[in-house]
N, C-alpha and C. Protein backbone atom coordinates (compact mmCIF):
# COMPACT_ATOMS: atom_id res chain seq x y z
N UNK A 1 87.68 74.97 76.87
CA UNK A 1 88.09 76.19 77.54
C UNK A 1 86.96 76.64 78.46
N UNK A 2 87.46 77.07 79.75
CA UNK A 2 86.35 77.65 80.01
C UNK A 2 85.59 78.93 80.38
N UNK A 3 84.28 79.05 80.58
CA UNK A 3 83.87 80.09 80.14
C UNK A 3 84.52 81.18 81.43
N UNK A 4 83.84 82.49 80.97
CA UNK A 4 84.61 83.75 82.12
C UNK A 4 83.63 83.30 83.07
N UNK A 5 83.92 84.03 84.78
CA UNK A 5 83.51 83.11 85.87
C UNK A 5 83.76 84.94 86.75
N UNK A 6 83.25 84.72 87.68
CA UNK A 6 83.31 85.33 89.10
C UNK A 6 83.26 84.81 90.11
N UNK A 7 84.46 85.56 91.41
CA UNK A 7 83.74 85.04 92.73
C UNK A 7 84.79 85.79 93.87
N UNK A 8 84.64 85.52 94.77
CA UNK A 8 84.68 86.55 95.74
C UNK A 8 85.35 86.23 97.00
N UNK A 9 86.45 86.66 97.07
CA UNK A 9 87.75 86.08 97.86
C UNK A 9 87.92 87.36 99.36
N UNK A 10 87.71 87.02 100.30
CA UNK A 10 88.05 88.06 101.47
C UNK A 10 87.39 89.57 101.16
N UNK A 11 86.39 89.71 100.64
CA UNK A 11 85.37 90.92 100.46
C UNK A 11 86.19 91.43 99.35
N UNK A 12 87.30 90.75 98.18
CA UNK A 12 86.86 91.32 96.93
C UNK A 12 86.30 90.36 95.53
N UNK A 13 85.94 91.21 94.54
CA UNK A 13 84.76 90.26 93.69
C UNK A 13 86.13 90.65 92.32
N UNK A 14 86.45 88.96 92.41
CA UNK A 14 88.01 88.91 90.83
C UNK A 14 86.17 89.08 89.54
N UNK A 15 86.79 88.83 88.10
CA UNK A 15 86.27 88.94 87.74
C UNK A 15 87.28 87.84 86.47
N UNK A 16 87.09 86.82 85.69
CA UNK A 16 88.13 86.39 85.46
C UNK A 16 87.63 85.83 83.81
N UNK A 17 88.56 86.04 82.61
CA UNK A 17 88.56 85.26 81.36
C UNK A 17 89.36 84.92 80.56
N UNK A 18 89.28 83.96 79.82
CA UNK A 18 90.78 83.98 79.17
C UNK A 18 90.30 84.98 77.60
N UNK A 19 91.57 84.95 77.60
CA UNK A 19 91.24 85.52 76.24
C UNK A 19 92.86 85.86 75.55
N UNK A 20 92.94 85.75 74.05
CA UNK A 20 94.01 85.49 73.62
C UNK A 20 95.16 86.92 73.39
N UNK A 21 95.98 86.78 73.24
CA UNK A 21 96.77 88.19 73.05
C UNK A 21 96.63 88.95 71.87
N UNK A 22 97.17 90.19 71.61
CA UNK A 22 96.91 90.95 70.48
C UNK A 22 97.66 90.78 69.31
N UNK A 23 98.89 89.67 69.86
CA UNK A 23 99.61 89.07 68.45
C UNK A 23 99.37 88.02 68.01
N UNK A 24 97.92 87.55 68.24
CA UNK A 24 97.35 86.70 67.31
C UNK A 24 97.96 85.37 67.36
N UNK A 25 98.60 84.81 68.04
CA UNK A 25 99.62 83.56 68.08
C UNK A 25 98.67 82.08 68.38
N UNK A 26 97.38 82.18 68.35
CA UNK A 26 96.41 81.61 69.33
C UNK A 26 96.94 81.11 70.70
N UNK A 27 97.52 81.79 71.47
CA UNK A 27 97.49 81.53 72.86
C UNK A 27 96.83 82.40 73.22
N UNK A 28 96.08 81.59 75.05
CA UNK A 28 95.01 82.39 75.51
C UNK A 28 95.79 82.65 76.99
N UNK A 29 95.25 83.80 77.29
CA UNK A 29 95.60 84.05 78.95
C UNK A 29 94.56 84.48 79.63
N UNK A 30 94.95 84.04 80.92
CA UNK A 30 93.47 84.28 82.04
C UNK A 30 94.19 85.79 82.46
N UNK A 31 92.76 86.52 82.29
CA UNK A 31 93.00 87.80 82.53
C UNK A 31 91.97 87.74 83.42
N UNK A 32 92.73 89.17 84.85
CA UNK A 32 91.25 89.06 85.85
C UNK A 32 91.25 90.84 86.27
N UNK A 33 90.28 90.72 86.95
CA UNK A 33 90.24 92.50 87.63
C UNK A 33 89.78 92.07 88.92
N UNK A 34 89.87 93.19 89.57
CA UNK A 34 89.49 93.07 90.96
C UNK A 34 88.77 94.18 91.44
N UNK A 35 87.74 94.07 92.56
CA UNK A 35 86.96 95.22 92.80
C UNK A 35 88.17 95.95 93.36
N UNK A 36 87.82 97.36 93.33
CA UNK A 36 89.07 98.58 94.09
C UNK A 36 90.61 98.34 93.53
N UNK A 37 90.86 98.05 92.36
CA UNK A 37 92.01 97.84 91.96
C UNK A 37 91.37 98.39 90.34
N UNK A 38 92.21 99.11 89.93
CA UNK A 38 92.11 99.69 88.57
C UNK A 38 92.49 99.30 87.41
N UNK A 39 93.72 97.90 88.19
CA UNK A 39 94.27 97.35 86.70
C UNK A 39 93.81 96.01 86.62
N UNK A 40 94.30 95.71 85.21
CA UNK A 40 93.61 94.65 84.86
C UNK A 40 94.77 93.31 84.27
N UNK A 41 94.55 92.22 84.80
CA UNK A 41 96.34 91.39 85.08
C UNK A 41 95.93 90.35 83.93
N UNK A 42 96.93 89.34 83.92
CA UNK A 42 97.19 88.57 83.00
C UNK A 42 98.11 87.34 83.58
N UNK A 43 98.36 86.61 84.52
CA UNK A 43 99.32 86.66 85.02
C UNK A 43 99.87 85.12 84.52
N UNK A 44 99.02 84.49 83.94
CA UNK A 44 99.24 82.80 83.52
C UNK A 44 98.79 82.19 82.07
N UNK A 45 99.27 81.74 81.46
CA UNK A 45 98.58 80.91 80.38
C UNK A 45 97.09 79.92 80.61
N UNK A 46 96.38 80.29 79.94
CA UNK A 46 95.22 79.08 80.08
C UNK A 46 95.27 77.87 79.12
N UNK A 47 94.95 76.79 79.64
CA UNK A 47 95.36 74.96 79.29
C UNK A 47 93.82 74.67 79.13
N UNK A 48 94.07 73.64 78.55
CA UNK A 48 92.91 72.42 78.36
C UNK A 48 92.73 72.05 79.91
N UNK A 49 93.54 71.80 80.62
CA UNK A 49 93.80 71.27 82.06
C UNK A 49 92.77 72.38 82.99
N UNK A 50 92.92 73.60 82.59
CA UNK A 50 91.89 74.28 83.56
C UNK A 50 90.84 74.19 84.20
N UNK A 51 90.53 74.21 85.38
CA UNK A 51 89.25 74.04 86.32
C UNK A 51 88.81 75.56 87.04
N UNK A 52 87.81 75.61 86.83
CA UNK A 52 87.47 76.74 87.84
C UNK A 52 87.92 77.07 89.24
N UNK A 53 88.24 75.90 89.94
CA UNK A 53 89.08 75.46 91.15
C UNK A 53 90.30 75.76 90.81
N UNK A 54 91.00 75.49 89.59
CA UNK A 54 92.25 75.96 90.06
C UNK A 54 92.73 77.56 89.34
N UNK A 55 91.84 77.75 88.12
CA UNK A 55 91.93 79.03 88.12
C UNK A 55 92.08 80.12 89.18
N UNK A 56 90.81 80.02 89.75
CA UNK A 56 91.07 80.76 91.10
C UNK A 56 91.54 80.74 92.61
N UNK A 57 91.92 79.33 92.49
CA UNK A 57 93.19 79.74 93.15
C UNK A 57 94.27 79.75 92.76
N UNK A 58 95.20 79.73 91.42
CA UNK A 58 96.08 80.52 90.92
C UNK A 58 96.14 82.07 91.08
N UNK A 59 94.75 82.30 90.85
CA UNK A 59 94.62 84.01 90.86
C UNK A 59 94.63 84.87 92.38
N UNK A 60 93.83 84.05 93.14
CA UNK A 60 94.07 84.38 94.45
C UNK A 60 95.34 84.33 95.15
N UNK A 61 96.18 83.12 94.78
CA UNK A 61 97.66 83.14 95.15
C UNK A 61 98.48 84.45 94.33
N UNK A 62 98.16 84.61 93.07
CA UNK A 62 99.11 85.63 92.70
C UNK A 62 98.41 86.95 92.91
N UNK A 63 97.33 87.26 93.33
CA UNK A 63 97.03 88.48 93.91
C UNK A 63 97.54 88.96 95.44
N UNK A 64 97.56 87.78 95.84
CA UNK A 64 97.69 88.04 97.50
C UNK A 64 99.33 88.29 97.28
N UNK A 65 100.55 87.41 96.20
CA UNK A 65 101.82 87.63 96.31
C UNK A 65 102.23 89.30 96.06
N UNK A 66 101.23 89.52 94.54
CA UNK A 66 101.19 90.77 94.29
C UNK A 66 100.67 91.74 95.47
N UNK A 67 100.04 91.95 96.43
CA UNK A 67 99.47 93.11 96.96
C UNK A 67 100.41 92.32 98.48
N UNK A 68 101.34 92.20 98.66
CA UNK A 68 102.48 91.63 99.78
C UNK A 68 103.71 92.29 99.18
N UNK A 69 104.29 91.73 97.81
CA UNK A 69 105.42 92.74 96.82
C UNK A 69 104.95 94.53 96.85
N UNK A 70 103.75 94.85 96.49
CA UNK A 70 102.91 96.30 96.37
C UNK A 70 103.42 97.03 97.69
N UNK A 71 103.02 96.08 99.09
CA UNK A 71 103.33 96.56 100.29
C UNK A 71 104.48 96.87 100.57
N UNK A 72 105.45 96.35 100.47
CA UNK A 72 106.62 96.43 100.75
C UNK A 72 107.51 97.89 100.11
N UNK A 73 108.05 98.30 100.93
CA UNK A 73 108.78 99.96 101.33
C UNK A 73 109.56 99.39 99.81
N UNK A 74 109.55 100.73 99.27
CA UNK A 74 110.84 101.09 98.17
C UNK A 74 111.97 101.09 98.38
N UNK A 75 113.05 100.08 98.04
CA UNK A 75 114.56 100.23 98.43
C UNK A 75 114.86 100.72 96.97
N UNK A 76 115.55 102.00 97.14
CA UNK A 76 116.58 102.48 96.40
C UNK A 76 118.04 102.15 96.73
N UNK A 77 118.48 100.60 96.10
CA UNK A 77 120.09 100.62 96.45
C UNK A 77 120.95 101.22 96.33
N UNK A 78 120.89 102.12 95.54
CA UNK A 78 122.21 103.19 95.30
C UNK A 78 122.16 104.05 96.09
N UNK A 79 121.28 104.52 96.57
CA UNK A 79 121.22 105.09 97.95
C UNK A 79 121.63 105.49 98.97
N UNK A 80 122.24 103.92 99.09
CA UNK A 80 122.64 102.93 100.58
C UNK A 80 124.46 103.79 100.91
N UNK A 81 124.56 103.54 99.21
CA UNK A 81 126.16 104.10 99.31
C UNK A 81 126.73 105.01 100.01
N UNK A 82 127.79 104.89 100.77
CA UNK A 82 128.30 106.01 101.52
C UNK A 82 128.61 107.26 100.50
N UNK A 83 128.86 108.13 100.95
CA UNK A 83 129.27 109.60 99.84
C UNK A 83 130.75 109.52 99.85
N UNK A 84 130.94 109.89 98.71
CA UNK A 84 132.41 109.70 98.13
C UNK A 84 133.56 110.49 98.34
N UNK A 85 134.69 110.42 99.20
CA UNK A 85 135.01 111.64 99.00
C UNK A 85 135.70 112.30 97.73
N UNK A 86 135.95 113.36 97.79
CA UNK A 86 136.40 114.23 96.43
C UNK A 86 137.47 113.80 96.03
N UNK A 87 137.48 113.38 95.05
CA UNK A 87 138.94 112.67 94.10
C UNK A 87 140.67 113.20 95.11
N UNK A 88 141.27 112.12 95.42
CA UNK A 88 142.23 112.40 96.18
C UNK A 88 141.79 112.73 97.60
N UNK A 89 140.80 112.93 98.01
CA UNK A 89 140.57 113.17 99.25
C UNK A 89 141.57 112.01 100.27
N UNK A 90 141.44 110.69 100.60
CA UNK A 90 141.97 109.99 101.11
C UNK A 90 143.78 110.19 101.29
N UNK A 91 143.96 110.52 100.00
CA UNK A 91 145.58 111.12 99.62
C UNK A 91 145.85 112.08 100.76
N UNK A 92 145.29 113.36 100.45
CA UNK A 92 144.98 114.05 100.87
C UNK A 92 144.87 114.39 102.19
N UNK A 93 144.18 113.70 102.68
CA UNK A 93 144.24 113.39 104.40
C UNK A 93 145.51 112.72 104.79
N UNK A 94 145.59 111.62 104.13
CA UNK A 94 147.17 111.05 104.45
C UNK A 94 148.05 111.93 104.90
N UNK A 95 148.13 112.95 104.06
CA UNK A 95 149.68 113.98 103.60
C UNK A 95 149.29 114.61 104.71
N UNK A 96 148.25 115.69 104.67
CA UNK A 96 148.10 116.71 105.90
C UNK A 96 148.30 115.50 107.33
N UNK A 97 147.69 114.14 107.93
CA UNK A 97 148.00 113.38 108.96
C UNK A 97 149.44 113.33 108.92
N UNK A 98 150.34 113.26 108.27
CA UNK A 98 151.72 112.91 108.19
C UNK A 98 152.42 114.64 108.42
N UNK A 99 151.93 115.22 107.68
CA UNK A 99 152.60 116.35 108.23
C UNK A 99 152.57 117.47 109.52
N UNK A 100 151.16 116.91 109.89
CA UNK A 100 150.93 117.29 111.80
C UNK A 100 151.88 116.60 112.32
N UNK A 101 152.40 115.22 111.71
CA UNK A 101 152.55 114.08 112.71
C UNK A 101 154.20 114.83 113.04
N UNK A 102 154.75 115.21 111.31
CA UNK A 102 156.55 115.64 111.44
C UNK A 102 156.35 116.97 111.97
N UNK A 103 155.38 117.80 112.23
CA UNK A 103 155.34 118.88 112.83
C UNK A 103 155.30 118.76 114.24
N UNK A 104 154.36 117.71 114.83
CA UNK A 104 154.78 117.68 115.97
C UNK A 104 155.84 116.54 116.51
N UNK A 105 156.79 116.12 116.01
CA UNK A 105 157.97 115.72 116.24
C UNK A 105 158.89 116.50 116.28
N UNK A 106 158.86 117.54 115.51
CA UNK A 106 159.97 118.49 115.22
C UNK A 106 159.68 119.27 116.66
N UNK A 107 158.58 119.80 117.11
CA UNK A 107 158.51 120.70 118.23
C UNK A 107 159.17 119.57 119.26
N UNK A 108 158.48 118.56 119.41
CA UNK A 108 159.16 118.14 120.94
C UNK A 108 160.83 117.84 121.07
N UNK A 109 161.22 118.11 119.79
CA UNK A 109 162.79 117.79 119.23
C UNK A 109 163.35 119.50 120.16
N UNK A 110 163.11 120.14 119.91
CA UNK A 110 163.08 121.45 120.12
C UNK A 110 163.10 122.40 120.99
């Protein structure tokens, strides 16, 4: 396994280790922080296979995906929906359109 590591990607400094979860299962995860960022991630399992090389660039790829997702405007889809009209409304309009329509038939009858 290897040991915790630093280094420093586009002027910020990750900070990176594995370390196992709190349910004891012995699995380990690479946990990292970042300067000017407050939280602290987890985002992959750590392997026998691990290299310092690819640790960090796993971490650099999923930081940069994360702070691209972060950027991106809030869609509230329900939102989007047109406003409803009031139960029967559509009915409603029908009947009153139909009854201008025999009202003004009846006048030009007239």
């Amino acid at each position: 396994m290897l040991e915790a590591f630093s280094f420093v990607h586009d002027g910020r400094t990750y900070a990176c280790h594995a370390e196992g979860l709190s349910a004891g299962d012995g699995q380990s995860w690479w946990w990292f922080t970042v300067t000017r960022d407050s939280n602290r991630y987890a985002p992959f399992q750590a392997t026998s296979r691990d290299t310092r090389a690819s640790v960090q660039a796993r971490i650099v790829a999923y930081y940069a995906r994360h702070l691209e997702c972060r950027a991106m405007p809030s869609v509230q889809h329900w939102a989007r929906r047109p406003k409803a009209e009031p139960q029967g409304g559509a009915v409603a309009a029908a009947h009153r359109a139909r009854i201008a329509a025999e009202k003004a038939a009846a006048a030009k009858a007239k």
